[in-house]
PDB file of N, CA and C in Angstrom:
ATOM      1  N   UNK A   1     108.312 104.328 101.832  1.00  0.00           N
ATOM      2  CA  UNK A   1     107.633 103.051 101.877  1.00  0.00           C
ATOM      3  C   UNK A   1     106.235 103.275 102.444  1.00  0.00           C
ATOM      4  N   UNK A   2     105.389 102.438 101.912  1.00  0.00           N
ATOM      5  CA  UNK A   2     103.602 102.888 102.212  1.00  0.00           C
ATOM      6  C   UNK A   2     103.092 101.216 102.665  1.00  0.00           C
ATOM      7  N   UNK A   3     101.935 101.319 103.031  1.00  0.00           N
ATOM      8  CA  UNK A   3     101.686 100.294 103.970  1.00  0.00           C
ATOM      9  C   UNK A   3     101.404  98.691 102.796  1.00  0.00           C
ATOM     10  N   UNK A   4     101.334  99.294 101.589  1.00  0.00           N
ATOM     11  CA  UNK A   4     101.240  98.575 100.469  1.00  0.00           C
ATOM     12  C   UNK A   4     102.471  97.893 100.404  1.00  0.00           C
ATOM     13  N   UNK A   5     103.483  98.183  99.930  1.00  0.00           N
ATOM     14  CA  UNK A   5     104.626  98.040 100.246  1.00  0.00           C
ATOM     15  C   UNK A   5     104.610  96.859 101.388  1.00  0.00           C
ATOM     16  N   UNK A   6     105.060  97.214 102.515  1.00  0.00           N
ATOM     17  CA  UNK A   6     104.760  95.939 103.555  1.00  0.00           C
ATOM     18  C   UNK A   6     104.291  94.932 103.247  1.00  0.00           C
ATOM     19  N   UNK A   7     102.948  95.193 102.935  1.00  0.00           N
ATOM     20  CA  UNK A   7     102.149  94.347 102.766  1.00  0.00           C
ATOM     21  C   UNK A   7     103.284  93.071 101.882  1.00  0.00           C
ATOM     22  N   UNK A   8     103.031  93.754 100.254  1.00  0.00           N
ATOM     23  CA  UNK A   8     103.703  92.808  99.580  1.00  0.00           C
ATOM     24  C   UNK A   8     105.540  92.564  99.717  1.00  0.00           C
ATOM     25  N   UNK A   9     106.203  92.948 101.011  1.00  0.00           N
ATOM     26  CA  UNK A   9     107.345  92.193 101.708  1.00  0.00           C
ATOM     27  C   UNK A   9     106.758  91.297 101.947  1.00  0.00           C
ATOM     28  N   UNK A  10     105.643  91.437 103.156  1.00  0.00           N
ATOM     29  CA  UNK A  10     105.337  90.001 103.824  1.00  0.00           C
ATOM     30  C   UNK A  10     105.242  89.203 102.826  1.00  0.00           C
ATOM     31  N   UNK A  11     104.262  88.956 101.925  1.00  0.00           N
ATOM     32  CA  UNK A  11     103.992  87.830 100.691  1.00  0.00           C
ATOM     33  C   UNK A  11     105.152  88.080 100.131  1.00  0.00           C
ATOM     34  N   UNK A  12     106.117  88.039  99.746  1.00  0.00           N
ATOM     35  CA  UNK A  12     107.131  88.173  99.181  1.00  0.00           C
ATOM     36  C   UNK A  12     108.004  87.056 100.545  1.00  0.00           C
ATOM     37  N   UNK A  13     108.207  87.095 101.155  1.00  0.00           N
ATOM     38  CA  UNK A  13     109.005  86.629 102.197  1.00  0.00           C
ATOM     39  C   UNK A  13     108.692  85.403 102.613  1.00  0.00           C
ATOM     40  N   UNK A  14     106.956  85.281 102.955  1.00  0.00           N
ATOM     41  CA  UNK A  14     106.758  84.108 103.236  1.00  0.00           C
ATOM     42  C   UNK A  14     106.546  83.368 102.144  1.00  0.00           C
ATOM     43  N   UNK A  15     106.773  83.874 100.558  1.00  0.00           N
ATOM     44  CA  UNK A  15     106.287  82.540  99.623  1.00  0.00           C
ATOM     45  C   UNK A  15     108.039  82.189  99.602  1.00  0.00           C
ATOM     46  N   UNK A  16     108.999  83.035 100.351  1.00  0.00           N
ATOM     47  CA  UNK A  16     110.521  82.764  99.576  1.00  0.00           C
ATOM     48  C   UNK A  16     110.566  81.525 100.585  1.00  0.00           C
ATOM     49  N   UNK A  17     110.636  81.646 102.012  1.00  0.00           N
ATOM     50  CA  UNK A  17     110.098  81.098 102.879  1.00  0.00           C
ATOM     51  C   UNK A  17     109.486  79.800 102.514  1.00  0.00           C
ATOM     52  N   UNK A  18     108.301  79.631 101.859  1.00  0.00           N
ATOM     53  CA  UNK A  18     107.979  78.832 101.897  1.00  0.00           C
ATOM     54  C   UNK A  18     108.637  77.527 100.817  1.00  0.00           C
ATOM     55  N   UNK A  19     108.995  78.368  99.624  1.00  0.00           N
ATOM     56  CA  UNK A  19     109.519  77.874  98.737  1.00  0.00           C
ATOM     57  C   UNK A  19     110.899  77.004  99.131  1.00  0.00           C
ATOM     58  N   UNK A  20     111.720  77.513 100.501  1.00  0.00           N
ATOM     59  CA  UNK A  20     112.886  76.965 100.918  1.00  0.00           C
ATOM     60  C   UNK A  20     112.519  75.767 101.629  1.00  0.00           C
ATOM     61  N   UNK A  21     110.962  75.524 102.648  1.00  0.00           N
ATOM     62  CA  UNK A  21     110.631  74.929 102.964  1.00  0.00           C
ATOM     63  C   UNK A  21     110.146  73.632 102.296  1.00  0.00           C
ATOM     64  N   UNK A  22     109.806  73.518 101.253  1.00  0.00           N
ATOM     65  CA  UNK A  22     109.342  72.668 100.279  1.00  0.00           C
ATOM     66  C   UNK A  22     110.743  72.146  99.923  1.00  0.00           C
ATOM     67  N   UNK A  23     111.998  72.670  99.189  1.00  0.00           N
ATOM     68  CA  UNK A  23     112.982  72.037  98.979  1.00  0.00           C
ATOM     69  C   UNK A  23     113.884  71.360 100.185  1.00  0.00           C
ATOM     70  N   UNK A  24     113.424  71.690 101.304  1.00  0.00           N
ATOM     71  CA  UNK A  24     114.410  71.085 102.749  1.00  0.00           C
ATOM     72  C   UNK A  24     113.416  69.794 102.855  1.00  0.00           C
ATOM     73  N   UNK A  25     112.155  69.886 102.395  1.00  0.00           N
ATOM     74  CA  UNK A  25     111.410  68.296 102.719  1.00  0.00           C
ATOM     75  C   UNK A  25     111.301  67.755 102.045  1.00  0.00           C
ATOM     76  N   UNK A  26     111.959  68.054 100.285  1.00  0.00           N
ATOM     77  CA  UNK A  26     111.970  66.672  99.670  1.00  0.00           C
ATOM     78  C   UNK A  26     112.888  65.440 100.275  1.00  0.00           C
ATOM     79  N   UNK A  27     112.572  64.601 100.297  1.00  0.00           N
ATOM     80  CA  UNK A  27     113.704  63.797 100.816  1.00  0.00           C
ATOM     81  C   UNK A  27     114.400  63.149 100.123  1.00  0.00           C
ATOM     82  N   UNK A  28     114.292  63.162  98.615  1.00  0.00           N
ATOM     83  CA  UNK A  28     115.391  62.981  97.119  1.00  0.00           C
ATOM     84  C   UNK A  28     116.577  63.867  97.258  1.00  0.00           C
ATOM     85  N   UNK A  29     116.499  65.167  98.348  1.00  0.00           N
ATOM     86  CA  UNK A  29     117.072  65.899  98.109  1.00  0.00           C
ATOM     87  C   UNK A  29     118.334  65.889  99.631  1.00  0.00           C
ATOM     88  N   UNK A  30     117.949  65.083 100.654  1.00  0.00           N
ATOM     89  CA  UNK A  30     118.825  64.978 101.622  1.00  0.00           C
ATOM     90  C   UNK A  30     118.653  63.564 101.977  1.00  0.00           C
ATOM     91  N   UNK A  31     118.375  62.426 101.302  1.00  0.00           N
ATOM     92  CA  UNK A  31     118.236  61.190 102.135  1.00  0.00           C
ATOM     93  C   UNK A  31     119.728  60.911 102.166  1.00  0.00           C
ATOM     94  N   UNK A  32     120.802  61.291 101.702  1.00  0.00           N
ATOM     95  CA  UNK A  32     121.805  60.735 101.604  1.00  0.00           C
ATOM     96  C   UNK A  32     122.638  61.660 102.928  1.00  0.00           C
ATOM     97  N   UNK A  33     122.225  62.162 103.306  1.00  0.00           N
ATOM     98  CA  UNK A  33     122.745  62.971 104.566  1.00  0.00           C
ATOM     99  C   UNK A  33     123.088  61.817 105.860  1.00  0.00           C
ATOM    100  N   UNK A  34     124.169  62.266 106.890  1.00  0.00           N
ATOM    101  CA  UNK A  34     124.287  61.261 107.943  1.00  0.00           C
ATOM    102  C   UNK A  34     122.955  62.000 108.546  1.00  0.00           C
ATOM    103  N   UNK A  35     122.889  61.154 109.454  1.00  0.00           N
ATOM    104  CA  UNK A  35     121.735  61.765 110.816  1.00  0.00           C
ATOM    105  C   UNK A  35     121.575  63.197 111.415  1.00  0.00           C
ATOM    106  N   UNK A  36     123.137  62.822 112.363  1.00  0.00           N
ATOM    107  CA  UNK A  36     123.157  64.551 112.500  1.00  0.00           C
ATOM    108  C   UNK A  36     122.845  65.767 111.959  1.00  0.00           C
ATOM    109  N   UNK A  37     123.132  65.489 110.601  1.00  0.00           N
ATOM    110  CA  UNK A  37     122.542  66.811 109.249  1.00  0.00           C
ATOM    111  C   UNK A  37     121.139  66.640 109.090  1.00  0.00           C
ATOM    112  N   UNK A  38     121.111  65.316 109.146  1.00  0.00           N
ATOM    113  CA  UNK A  38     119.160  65.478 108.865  1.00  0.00           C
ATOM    114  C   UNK A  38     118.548  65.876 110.325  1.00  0.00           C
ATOM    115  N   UNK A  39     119.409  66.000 111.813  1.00  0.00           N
ATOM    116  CA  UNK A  39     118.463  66.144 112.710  1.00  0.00           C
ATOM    117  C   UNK A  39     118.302  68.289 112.339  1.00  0.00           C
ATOM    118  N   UNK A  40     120.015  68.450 112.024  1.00  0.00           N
ATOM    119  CA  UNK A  40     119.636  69.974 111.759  1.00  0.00           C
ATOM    120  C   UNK A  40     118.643  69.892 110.576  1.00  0.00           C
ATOM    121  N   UNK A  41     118.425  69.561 109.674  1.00  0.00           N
ATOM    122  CA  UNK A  41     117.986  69.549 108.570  1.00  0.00           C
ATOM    123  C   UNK A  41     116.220  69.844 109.168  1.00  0.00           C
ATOM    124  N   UNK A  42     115.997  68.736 110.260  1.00  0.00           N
ATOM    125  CA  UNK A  42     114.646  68.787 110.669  1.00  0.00           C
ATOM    126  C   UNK A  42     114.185  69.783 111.786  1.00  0.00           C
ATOM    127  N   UNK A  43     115.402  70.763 112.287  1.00  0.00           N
ATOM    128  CA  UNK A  43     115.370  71.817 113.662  1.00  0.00           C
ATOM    129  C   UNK A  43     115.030  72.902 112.732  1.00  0.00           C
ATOM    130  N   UNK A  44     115.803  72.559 111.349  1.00  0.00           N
ATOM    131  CA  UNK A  44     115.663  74.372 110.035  1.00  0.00           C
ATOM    132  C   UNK A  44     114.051  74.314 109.940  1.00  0.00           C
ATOM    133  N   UNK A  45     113.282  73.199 109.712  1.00  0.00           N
ATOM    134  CA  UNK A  45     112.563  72.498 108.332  1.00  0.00           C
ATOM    135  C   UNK A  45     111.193  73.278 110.044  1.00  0.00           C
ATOM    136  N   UNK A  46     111.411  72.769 111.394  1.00  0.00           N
ATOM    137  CA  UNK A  46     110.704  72.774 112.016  1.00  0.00           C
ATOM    138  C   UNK A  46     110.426  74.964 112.561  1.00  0.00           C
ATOM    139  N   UNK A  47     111.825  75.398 112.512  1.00  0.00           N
ATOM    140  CA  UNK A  47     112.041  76.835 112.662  1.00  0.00           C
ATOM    141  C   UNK A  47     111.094  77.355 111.294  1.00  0.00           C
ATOM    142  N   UNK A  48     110.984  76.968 110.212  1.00  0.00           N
ATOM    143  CA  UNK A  48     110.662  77.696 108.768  1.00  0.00           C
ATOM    144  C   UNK A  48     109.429  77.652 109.203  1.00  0.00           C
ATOM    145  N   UNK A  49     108.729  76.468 109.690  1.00  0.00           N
ATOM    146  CA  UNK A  49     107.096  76.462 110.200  1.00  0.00           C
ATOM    147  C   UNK A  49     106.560  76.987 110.764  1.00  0.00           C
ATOM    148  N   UNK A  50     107.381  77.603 112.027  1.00  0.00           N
ATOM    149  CA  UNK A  50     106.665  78.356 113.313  1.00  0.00           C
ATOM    150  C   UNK A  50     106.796  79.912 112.822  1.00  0.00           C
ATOM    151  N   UNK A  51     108.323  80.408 111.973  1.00  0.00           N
ATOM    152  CA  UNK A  51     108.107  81.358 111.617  1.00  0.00           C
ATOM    153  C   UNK A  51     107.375  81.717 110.317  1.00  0.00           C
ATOM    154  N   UNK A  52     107.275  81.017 109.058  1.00  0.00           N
ATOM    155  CA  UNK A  52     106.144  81.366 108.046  1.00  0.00           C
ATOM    156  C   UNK A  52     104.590  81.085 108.606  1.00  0.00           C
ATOM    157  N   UNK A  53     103.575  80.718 109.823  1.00  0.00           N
ATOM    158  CA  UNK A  53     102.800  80.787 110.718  1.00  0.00           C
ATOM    159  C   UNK A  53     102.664  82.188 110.968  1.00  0.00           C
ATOM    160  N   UNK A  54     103.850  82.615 111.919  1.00  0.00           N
ATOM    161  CA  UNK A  54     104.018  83.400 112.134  1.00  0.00           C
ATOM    162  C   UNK A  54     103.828  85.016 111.599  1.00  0.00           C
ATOM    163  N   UNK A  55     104.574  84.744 110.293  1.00  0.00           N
ATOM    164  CA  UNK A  55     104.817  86.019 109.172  1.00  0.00           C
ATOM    165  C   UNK A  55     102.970  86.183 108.883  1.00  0.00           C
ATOM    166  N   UNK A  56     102.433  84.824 108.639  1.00  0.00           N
ATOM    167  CA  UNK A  56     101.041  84.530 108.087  1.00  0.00           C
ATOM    168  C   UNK A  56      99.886  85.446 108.778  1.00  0.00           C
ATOM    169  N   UNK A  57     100.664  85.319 109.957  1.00  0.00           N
ATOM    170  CA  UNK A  57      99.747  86.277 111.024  1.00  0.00           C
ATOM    171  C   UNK A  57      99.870  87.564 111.073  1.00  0.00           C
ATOM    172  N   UNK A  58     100.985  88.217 110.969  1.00  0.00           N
ATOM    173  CA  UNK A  58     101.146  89.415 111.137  1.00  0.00           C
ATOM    174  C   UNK A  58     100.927  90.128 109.493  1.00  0.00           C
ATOM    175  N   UNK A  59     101.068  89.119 108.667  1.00  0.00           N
ATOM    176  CA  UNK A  59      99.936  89.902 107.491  1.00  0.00           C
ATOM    177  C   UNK A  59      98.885  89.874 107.179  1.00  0.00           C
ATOM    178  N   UNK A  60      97.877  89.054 108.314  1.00  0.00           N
ATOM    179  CA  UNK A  60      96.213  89.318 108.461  1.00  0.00           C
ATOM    180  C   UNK A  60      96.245  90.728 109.500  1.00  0.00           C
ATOM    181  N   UNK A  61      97.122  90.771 110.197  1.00  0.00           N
ATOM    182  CA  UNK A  61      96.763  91.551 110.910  1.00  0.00           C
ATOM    183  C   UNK A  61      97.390  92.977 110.371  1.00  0.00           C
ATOM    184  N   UNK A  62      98.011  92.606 109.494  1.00  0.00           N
ATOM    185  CA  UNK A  62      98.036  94.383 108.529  1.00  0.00           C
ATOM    186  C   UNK A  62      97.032  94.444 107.423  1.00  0.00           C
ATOM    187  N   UNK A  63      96.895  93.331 107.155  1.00  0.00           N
ATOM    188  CA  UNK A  63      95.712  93.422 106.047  1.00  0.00           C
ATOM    189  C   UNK A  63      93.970  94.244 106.575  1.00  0.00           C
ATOM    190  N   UNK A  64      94.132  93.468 108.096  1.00  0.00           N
ATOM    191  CA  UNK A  64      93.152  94.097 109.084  1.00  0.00           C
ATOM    192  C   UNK A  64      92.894  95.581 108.998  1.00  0.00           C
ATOM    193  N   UNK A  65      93.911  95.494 109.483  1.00  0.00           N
ATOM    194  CA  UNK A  65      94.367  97.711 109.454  1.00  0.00           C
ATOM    195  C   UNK A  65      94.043  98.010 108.067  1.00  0.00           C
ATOM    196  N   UNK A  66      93.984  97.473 107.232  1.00  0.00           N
ATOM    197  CA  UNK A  66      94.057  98.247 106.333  1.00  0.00           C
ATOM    198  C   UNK A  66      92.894  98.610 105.974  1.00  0.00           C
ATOM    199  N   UNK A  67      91.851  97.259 105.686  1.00  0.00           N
ATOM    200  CA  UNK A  67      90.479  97.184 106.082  1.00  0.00           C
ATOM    201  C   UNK A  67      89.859  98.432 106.680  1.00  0.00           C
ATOM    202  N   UNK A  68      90.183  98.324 107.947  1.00  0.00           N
ATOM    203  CA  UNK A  68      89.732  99.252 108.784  1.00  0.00           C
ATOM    204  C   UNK A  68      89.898 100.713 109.128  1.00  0.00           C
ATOM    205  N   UNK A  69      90.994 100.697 108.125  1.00  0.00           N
ATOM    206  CA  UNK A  69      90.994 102.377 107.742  1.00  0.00           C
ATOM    207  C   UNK A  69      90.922 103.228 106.433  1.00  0.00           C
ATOM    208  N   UNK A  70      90.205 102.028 105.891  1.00  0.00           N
ATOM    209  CA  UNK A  70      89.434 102.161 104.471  1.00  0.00           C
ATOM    210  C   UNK A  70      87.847 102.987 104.532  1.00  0.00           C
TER     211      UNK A  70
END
């Protein structure tokens, strides 16, 4: 595995990521849920945010490196 590689995990991960995120907030797609499921529904929906942020960052900061040892 080469740093290329990585690279396109991260984008690979955070668009899967993101793509799960988009279907947990339609709300056609859980309004019929009791509460309780929609409060997990909104703890998943709020976890997917901080970590695709997250992922977002640590592939500027390989993209950086890469830059910089070009």
């Amino acid at each position: 595995m080469n740093i290329q590689t990585v690279v396109e995990n991260l984008r690979n991960t955070i668009a899967g990521k993101e793509d799960l995120l988009a279907v947990f907030t339609k709300p056609e797609n859980y309004d019929w849920l009791p509460q309780p499921d929609k409060t997990a529904r909104d703890a998943v929906n709020a976890f997917l945010k901080v970590n695709i942020a997250e992922l977002k960052r640590i592939l500027g900061d390989v993209e950086q490196c890469i830059k910089e040892t070009v």
